[in-house]
PDB file of N, CA and C in Angstrom:
ATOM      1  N   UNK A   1      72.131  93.557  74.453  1.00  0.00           N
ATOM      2  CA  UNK A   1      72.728  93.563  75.788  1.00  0.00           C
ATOM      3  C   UNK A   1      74.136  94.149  75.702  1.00  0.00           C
ATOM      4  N   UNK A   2      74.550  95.199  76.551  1.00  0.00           N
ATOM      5  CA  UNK A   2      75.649  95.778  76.732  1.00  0.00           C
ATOM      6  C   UNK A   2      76.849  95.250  77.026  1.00  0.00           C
ATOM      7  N   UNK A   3      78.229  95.035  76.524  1.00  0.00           N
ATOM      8  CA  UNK A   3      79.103  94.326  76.950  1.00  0.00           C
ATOM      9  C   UNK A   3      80.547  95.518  77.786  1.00  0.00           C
ATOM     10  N   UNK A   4      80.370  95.303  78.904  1.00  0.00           N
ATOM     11  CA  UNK A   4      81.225  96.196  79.637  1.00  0.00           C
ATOM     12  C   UNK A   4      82.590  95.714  80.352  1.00  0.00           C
ATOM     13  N   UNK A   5      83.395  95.818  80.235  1.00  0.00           N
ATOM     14  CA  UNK A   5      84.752  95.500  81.437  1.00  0.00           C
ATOM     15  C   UNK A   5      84.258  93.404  81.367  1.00  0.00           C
ATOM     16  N   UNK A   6      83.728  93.273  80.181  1.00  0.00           N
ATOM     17  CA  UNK A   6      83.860  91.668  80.054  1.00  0.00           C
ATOM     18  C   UNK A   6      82.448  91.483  80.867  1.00  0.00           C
ATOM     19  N   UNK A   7      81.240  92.048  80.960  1.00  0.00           N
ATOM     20  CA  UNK A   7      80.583  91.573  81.820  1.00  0.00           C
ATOM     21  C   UNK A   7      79.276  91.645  80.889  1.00  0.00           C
ATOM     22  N   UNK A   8      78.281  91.289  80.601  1.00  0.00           N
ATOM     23  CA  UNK A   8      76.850  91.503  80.108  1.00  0.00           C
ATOM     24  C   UNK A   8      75.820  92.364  80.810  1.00  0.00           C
ATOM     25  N   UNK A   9      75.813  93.157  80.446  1.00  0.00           N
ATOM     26  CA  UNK A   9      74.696  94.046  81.403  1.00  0.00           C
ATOM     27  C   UNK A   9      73.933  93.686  81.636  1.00  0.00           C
ATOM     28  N   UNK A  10      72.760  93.723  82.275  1.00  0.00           N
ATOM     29  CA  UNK A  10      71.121  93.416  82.580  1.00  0.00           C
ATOM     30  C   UNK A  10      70.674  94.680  81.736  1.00  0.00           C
ATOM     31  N   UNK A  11      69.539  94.406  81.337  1.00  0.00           N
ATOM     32  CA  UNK A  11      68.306  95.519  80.729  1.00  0.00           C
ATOM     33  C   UNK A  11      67.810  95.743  81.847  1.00  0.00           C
ATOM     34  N   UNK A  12      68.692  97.074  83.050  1.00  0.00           N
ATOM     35  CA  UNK A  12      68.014  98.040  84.059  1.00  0.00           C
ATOM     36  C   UNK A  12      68.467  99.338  83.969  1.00  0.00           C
ATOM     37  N   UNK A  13      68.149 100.170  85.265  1.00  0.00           N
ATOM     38  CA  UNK A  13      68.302 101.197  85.143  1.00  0.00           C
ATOM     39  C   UNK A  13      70.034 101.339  84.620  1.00  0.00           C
ATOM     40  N   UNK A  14      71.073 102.627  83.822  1.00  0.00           N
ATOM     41  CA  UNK A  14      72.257 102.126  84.275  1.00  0.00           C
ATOM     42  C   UNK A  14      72.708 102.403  85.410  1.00  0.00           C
ATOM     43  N   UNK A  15      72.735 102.820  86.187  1.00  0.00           N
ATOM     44  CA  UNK A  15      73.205 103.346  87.855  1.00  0.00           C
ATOM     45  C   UNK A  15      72.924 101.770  88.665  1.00  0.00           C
ATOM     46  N   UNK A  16      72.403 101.330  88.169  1.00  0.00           N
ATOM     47  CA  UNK A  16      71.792  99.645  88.887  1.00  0.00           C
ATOM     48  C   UNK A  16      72.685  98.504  88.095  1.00  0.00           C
ATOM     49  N   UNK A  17      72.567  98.882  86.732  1.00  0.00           N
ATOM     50  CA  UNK A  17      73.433  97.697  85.879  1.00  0.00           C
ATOM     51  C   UNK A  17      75.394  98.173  85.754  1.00  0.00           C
ATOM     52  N   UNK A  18      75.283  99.139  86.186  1.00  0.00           N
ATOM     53  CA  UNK A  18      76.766  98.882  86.284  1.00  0.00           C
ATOM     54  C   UNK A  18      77.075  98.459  87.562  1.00  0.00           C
ATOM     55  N   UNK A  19      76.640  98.258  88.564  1.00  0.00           N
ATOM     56  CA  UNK A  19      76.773  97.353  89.836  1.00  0.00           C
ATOM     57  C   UNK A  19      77.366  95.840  89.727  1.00  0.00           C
ATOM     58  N   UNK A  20      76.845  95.203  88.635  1.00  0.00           N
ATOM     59  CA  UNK A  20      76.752  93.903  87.792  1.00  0.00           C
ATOM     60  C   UNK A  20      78.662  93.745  88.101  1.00  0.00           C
ATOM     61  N   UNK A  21      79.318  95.080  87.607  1.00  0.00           N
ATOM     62  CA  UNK A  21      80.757  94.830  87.334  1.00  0.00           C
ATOM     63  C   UNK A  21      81.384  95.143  88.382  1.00  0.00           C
ATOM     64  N   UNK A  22      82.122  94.004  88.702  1.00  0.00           N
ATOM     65  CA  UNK A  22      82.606  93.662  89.853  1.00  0.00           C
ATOM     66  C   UNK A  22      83.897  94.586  90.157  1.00  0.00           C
ATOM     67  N   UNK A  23      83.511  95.806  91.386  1.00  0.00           N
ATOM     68  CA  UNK A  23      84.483  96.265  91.503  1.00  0.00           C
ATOM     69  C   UNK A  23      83.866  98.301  91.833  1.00  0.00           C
ATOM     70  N   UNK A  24      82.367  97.742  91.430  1.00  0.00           N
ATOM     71  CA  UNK A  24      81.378  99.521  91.173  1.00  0.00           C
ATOM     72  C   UNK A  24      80.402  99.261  91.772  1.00  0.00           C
ATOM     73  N   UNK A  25      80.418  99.946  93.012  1.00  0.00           N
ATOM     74  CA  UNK A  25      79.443 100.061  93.316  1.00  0.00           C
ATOM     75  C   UNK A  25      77.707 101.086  93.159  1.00  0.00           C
ATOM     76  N   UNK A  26      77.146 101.561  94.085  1.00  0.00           N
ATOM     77  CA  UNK A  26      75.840 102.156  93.121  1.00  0.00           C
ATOM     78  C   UNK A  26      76.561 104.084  93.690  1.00  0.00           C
ATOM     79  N   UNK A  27      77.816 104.274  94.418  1.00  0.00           N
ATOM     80  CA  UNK A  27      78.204 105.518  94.479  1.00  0.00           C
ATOM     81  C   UNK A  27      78.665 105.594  92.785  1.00  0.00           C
ATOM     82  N   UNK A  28      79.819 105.093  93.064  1.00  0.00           N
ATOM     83  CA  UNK A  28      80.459 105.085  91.961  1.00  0.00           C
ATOM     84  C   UNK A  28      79.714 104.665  90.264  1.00  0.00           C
ATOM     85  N   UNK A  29      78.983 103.982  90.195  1.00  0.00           N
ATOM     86  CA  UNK A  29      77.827 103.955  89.075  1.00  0.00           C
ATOM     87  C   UNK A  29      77.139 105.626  88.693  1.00  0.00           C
ATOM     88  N   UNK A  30      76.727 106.068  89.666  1.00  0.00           N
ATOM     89  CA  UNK A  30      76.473 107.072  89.964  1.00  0.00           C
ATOM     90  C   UNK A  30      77.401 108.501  89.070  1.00  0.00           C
ATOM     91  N   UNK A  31      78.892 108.299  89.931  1.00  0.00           N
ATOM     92  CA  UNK A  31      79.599 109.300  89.582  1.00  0.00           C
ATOM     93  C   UNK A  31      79.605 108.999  87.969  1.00  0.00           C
ATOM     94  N   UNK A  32      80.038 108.010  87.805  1.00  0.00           N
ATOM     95  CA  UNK A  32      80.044 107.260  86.079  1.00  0.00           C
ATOM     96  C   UNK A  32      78.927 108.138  85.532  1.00  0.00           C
ATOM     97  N   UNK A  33      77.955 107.546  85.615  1.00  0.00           N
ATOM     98  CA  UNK A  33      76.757 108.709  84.870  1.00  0.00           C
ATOM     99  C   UNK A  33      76.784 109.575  85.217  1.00  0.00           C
ATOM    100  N   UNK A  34      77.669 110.715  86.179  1.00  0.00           N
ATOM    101  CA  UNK A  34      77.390 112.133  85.765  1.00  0.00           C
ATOM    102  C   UNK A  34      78.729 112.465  85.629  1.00  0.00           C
ATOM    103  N   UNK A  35      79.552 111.686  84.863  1.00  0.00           N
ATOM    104  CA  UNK A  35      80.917 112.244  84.177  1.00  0.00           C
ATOM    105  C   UNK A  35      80.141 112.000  82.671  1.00  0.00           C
ATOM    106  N   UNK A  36      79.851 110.782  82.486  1.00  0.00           N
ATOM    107  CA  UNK A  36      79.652 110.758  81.107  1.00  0.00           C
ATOM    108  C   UNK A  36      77.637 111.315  80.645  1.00  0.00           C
ATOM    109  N   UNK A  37      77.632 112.469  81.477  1.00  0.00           N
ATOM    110  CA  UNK A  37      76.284 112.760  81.402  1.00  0.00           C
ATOM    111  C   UNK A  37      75.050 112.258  80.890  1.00  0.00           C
ATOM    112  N   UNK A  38      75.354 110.806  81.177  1.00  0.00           N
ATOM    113  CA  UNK A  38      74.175 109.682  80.700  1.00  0.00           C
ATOM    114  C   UNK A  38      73.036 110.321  81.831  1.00  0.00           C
ATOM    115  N   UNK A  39      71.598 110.035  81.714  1.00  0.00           N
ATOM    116  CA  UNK A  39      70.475 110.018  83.086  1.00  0.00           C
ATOM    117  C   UNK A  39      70.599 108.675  83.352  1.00  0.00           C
ATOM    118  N   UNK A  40      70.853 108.090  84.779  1.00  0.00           N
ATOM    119  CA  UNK A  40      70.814 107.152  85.751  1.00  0.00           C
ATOM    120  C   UNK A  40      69.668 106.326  85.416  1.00  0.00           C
ATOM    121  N   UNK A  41      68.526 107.127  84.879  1.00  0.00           N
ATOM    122  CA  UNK A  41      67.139 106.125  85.253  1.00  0.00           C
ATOM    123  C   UNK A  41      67.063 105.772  83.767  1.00  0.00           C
ATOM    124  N   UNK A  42      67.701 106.234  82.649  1.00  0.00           N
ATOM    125  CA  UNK A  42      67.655 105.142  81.649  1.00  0.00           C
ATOM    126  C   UNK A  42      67.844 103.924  81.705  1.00  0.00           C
ATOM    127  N   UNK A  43      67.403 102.769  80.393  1.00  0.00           N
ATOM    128  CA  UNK A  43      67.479 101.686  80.549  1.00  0.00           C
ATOM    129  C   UNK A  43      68.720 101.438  79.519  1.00  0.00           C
ATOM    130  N   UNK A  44      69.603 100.198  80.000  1.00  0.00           N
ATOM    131  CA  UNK A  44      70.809  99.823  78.858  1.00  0.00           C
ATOM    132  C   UNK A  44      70.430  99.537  77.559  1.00  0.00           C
ATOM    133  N   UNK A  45      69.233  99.116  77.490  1.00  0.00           N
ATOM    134  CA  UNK A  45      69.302  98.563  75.846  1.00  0.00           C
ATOM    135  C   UNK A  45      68.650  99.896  75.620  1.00  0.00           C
ATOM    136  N   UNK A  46      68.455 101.247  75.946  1.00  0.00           N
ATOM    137  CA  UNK A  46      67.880 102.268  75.439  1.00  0.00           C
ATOM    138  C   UNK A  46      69.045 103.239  75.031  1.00  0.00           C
ATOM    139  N   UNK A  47      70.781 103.182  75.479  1.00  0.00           N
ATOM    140  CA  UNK A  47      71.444 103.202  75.484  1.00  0.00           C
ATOM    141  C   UNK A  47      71.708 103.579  73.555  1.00  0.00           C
ATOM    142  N   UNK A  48      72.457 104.115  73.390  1.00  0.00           N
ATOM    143  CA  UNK A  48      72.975 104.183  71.847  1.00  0.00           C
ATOM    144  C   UNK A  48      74.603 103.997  71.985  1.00  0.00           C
ATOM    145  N   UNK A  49      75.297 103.853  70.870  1.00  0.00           N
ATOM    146  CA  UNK A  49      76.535 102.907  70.802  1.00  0.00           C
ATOM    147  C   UNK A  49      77.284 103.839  71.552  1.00  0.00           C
ATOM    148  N   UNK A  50      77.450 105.153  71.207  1.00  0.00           N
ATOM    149  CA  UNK A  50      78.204 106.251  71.524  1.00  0.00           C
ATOM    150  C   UNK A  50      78.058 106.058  73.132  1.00  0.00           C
ATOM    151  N   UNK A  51      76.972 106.060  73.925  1.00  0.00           N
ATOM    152  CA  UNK A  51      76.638 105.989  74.959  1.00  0.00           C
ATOM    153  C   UNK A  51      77.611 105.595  75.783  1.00  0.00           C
ATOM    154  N   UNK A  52      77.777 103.870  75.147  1.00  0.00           N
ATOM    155  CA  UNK A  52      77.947 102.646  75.954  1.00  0.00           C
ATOM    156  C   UNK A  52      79.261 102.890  75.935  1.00  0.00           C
ATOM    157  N   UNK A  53      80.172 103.281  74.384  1.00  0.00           N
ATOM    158  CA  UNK A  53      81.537 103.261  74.167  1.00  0.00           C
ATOM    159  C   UNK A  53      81.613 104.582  75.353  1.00  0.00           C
ATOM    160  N   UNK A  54      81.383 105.712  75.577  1.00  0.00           N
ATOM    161  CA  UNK A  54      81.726 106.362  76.792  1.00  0.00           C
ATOM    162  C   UNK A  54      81.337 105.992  77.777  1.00  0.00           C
ATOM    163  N   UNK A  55      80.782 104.869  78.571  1.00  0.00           N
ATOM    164  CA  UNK A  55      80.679 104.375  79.080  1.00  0.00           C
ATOM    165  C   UNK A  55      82.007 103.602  80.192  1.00  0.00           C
ATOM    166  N   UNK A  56      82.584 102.955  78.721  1.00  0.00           N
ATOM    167  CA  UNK A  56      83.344 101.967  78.963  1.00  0.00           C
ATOM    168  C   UNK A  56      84.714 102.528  79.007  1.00  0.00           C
ATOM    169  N   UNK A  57      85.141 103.694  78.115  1.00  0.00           N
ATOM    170  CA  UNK A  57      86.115 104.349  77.763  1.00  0.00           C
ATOM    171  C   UNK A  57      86.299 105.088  79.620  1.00  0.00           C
ATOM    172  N   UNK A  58      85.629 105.328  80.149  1.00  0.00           N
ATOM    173  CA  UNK A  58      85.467 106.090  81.832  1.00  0.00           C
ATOM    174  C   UNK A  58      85.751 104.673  82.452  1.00  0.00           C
ATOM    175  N   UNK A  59      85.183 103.320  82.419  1.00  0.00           N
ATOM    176  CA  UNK A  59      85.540 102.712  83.501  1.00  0.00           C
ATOM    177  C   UNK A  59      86.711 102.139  83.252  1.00  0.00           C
ATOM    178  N   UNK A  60      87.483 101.714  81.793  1.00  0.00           N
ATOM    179  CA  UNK A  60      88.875 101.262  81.700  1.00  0.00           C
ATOM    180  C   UNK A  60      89.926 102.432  81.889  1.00  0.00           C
ATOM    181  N   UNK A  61      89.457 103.826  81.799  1.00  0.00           N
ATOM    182  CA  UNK A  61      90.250 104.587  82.723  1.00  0.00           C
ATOM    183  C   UNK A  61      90.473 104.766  83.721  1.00  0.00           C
ATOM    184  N   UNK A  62      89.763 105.139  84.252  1.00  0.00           N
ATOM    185  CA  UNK A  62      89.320 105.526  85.979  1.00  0.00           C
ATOM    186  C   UNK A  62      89.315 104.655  86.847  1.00  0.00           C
ATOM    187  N   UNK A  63      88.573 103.437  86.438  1.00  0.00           N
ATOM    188  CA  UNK A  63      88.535 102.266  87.532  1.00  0.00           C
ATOM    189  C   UNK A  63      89.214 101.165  87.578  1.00  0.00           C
ATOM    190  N   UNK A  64      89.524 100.485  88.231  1.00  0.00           N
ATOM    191  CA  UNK A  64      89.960  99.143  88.261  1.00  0.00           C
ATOM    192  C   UNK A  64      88.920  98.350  88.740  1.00  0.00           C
ATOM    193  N   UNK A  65      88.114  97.785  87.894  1.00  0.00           N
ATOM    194  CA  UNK A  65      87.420  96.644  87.824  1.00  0.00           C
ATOM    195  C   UNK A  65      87.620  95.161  87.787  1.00  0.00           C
ATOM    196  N   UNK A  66      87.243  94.095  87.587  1.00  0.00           N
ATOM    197  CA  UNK A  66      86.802  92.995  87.154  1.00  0.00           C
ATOM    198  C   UNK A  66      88.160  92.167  87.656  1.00  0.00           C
ATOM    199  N   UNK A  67      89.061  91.737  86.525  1.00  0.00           N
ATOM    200  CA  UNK A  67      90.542  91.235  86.900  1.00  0.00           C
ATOM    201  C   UNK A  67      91.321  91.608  87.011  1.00  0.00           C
ATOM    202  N   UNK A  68      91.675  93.065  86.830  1.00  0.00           N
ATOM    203  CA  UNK A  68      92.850  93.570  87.617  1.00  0.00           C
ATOM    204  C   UNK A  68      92.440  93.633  88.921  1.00  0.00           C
ATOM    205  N   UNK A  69      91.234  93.694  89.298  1.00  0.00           N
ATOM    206  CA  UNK A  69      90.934  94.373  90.863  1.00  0.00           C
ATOM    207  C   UNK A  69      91.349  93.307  91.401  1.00  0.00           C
ATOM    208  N   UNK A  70      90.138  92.157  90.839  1.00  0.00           N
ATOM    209  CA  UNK A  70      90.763  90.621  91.881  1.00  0.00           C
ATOM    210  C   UNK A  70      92.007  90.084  91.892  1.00  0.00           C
ATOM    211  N   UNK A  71      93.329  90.655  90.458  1.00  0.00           N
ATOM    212  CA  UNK A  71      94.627  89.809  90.903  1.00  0.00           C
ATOM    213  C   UNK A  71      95.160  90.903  91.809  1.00  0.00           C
ATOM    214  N   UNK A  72      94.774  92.604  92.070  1.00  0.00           N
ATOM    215  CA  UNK A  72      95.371  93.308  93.011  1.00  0.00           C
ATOM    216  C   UNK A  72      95.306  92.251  94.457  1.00  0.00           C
ATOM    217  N   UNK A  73      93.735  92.377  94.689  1.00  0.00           N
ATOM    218  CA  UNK A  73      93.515  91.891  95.806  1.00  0.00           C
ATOM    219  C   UNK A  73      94.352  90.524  96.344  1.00  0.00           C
ATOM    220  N   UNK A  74      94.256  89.697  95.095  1.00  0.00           N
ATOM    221  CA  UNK A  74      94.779  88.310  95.678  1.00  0.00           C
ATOM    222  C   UNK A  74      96.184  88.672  95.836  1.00  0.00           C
ATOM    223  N   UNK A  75      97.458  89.822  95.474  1.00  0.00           N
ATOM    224  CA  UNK A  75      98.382  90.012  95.404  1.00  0.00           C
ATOM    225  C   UNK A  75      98.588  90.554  96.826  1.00  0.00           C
ATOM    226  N   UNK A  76      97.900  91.432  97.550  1.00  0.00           N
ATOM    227  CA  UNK A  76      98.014  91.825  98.563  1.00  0.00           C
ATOM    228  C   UNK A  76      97.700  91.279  99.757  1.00  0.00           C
ATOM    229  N   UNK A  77      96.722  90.135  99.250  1.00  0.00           N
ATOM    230  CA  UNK A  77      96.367  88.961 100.357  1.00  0.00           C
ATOM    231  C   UNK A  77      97.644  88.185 100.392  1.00  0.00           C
ATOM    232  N   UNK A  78      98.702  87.754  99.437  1.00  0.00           N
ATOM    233  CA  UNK A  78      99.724  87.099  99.424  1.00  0.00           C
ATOM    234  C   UNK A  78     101.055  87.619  99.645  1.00  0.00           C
ATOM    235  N   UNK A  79     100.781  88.784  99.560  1.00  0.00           N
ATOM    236  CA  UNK A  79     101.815  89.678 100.467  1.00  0.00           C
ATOM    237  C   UNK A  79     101.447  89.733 101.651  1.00  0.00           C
ATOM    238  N   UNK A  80     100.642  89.969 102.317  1.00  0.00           N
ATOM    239  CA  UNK A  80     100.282  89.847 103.464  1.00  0.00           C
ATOM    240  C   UNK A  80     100.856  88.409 104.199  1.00  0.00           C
ATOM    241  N   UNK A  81     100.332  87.445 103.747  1.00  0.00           N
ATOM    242  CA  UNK A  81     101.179  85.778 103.988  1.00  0.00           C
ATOM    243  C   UNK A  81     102.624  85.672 104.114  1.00  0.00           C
ATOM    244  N   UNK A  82     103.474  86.182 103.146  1.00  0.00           N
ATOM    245  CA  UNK A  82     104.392  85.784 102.804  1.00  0.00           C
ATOM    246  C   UNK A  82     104.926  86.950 103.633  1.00  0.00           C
ATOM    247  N   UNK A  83     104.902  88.231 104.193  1.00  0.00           N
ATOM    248  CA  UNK A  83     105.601  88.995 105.321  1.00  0.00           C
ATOM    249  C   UNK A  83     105.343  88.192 106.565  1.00  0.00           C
ATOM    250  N   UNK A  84     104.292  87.737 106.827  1.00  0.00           N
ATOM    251  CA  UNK A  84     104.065  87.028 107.934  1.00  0.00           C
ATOM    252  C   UNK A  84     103.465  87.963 109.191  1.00  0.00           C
ATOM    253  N   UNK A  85     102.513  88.542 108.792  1.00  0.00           N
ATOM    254  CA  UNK A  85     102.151  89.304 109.965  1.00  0.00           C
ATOM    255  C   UNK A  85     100.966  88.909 110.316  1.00  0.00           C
ATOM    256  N   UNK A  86     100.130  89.038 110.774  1.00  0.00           N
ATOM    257  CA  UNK A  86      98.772  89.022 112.009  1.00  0.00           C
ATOM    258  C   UNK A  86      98.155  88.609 111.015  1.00  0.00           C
ATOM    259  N   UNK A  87      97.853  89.459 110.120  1.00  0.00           N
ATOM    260  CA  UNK A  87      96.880  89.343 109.406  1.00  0.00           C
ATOM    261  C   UNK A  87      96.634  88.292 108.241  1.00  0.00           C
ATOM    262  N   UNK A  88      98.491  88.080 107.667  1.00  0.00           N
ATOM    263  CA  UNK A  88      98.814  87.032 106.877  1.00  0.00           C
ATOM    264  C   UNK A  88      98.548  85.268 107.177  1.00  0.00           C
ATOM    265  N   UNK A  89      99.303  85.290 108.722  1.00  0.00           N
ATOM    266  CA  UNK A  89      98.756  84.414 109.469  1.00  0.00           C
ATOM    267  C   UNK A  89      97.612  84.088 109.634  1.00  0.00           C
ATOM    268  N   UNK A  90      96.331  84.823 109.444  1.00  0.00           N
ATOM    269  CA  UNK A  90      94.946  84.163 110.134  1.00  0.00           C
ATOM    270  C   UNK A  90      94.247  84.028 108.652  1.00  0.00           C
ATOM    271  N   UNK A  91      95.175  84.860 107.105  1.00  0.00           N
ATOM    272  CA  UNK A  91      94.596  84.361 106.162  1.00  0.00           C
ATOM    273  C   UNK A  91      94.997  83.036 105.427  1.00  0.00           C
ATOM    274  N   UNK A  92      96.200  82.256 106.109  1.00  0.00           N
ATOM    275  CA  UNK A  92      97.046  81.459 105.699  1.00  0.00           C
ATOM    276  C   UNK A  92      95.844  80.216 106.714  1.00  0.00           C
ATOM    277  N   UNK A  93      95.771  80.597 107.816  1.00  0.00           N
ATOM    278  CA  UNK A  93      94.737  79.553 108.815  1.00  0.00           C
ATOM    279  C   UNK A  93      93.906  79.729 108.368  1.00  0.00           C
ATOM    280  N   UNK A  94      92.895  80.320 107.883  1.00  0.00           N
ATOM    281  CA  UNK A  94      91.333  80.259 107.072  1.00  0.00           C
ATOM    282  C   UNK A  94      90.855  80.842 108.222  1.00  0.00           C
ATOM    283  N   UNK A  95      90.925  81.735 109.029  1.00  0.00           N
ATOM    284  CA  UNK A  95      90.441  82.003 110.334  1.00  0.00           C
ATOM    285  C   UNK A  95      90.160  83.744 110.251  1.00  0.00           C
ATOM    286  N   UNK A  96      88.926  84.223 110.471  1.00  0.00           N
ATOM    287  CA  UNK A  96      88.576  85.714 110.731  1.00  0.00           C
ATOM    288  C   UNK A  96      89.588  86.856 110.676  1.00  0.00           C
ATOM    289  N   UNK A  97      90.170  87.303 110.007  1.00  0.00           N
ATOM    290  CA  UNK A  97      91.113  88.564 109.809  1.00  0.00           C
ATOM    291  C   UNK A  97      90.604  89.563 110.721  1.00  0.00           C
ATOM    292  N   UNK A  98      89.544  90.450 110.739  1.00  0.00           N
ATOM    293  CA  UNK A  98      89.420  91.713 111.262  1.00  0.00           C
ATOM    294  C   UNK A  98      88.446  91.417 113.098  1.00  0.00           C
ATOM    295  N   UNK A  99      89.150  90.832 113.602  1.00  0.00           N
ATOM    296  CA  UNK A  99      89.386  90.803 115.088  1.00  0.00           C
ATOM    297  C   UNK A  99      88.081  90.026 115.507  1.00  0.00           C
ATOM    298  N   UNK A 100      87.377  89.292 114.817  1.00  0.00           N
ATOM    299  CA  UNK A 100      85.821  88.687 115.113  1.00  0.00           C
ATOM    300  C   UNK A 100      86.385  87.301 116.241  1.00  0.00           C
ATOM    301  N   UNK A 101      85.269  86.866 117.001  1.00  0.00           N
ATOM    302  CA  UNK A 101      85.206  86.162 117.637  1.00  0.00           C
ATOM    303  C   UNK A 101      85.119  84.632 117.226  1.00  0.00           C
ATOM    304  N   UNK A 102      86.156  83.631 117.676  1.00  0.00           N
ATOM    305  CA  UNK A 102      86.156  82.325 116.737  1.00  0.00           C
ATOM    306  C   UNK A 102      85.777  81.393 118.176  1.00  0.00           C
ATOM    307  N   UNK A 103      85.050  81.648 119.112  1.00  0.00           N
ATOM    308  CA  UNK A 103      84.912  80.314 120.043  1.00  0.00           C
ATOM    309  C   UNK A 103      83.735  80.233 119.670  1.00  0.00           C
ATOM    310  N   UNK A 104      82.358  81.189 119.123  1.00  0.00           N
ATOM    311  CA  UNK A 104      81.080  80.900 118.482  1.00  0.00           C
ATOM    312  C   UNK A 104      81.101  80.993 116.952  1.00  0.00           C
ATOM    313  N   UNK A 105      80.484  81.241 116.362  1.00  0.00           N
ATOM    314  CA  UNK A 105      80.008  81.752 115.044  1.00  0.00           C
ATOM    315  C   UNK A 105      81.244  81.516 114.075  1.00  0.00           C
ATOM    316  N   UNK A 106      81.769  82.305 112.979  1.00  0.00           N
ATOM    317  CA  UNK A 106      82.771  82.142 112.549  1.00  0.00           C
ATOM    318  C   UNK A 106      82.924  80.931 111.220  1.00  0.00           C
ATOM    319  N   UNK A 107      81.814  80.256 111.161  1.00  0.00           N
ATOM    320  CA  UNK A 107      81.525  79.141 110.511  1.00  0.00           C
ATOM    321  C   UNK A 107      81.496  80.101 109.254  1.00  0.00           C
ATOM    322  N   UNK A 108      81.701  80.502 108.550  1.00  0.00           N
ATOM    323  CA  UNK A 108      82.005  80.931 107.537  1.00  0.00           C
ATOM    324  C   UNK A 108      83.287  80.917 106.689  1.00  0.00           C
ATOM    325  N   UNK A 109      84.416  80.937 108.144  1.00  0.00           N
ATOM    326  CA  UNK A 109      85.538  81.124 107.198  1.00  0.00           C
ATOM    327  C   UNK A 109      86.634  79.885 107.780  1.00  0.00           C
ATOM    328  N   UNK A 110      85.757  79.342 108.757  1.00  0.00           N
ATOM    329  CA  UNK A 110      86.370  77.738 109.396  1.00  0.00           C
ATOM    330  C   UNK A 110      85.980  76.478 108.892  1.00  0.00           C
ATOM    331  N   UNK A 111      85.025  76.767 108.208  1.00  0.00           N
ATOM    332  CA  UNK A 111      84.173  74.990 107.570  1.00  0.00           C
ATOM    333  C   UNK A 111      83.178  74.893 108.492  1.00  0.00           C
ATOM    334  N   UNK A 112      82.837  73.634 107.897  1.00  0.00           N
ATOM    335  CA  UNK A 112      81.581  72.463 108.743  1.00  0.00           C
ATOM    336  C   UNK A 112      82.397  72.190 109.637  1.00  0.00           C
ATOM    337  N   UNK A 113      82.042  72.255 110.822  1.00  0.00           N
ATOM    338  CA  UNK A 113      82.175  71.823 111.984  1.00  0.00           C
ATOM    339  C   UNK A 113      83.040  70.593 112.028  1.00  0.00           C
ATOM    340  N   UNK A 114      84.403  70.290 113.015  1.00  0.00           N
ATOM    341  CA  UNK A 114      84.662  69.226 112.685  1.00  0.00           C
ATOM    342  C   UNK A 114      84.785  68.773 114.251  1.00  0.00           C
ATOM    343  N   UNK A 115      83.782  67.630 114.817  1.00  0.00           N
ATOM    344  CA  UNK A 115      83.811  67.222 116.205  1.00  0.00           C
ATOM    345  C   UNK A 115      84.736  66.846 116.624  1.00  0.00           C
ATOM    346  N   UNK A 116      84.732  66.689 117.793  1.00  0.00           N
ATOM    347  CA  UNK A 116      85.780  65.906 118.614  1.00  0.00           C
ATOM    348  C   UNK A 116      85.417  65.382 119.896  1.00  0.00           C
ATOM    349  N   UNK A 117      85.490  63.507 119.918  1.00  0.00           N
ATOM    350  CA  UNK A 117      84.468  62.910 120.088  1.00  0.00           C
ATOM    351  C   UNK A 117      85.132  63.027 122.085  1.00  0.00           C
ATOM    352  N   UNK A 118      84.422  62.673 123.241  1.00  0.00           N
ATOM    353  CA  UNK A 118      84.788  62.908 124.569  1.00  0.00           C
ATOM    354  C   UNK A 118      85.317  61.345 124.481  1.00  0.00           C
ATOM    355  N   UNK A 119      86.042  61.769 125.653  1.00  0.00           N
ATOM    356  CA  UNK A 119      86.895  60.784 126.531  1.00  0.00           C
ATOM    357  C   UNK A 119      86.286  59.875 126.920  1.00  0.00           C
ATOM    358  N   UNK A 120      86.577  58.521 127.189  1.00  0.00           N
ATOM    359  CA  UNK A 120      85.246  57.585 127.967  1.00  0.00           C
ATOM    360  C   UNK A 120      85.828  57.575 129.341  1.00  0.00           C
ATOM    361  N   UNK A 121      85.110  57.709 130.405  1.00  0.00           N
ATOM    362  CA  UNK A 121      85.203  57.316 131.706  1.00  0.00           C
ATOM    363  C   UNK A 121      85.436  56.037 132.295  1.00  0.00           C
ATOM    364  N   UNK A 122      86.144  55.649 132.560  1.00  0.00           N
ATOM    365  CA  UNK A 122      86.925  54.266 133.100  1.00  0.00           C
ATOM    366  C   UNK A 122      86.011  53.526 134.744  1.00  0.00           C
TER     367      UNK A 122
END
């Protein structure tokens, strides 16, 4: 089994198993195999060492994968907070960033439901 950007490959096609690494999608898998002129529809463990080491040598160049990608991201989510704008704000509330509707649905980024019980009538 192939060890890439810290991740274990699957025994699939590679254009499919570099998907696995968080950060590549199946364009970019893609471009990967036709920089390092691997065929796409090979399988990883069919792979030879040379293969894999150009493999890997293209995605610790070229890409930002795995944990740099996610401390970018979390860095820019916390810049975002700490300027205090629109967007920082609704990621600081746990509440929909890109303009979605929160009086239905939305239960994804609000929790379980939390009731609120009616008034009694006197």
């Amino acid at each position: 089994m192939a060890r890439i950007a810290g991740v274990d490959l699957p025994n699939k096609h590679v254009d499919i198993a570099l998907t696995y690494i968080y950060g590549l999608g199946r364009t970019s898998a893609r471009k990967i195999c036709e920089t390092t002129k691997i065929d796409p529809s090979k399988k990883i463990n069919d792979l030879s060492n040379d293969e894999i080491n150009e493999l890997r040598k293209v995605i610790e160049n070229d890409y930002k994968v795995e944990g740099r990608l996610r401390s970018e991201i979390a860095l820019n989510i916390k810049r975002l907070m700490d300027i205090g704008c629109y967007r920082g704000l609704r990621h600081r509330r746990g509440l929909p960033v890109n303009g979605q509707r929160t009086r239905t649905n939305a239960r994804t980024r609000k929790g379980k439901r939390k009731t609120v019980a009616n008034k009694k009538k006197a």
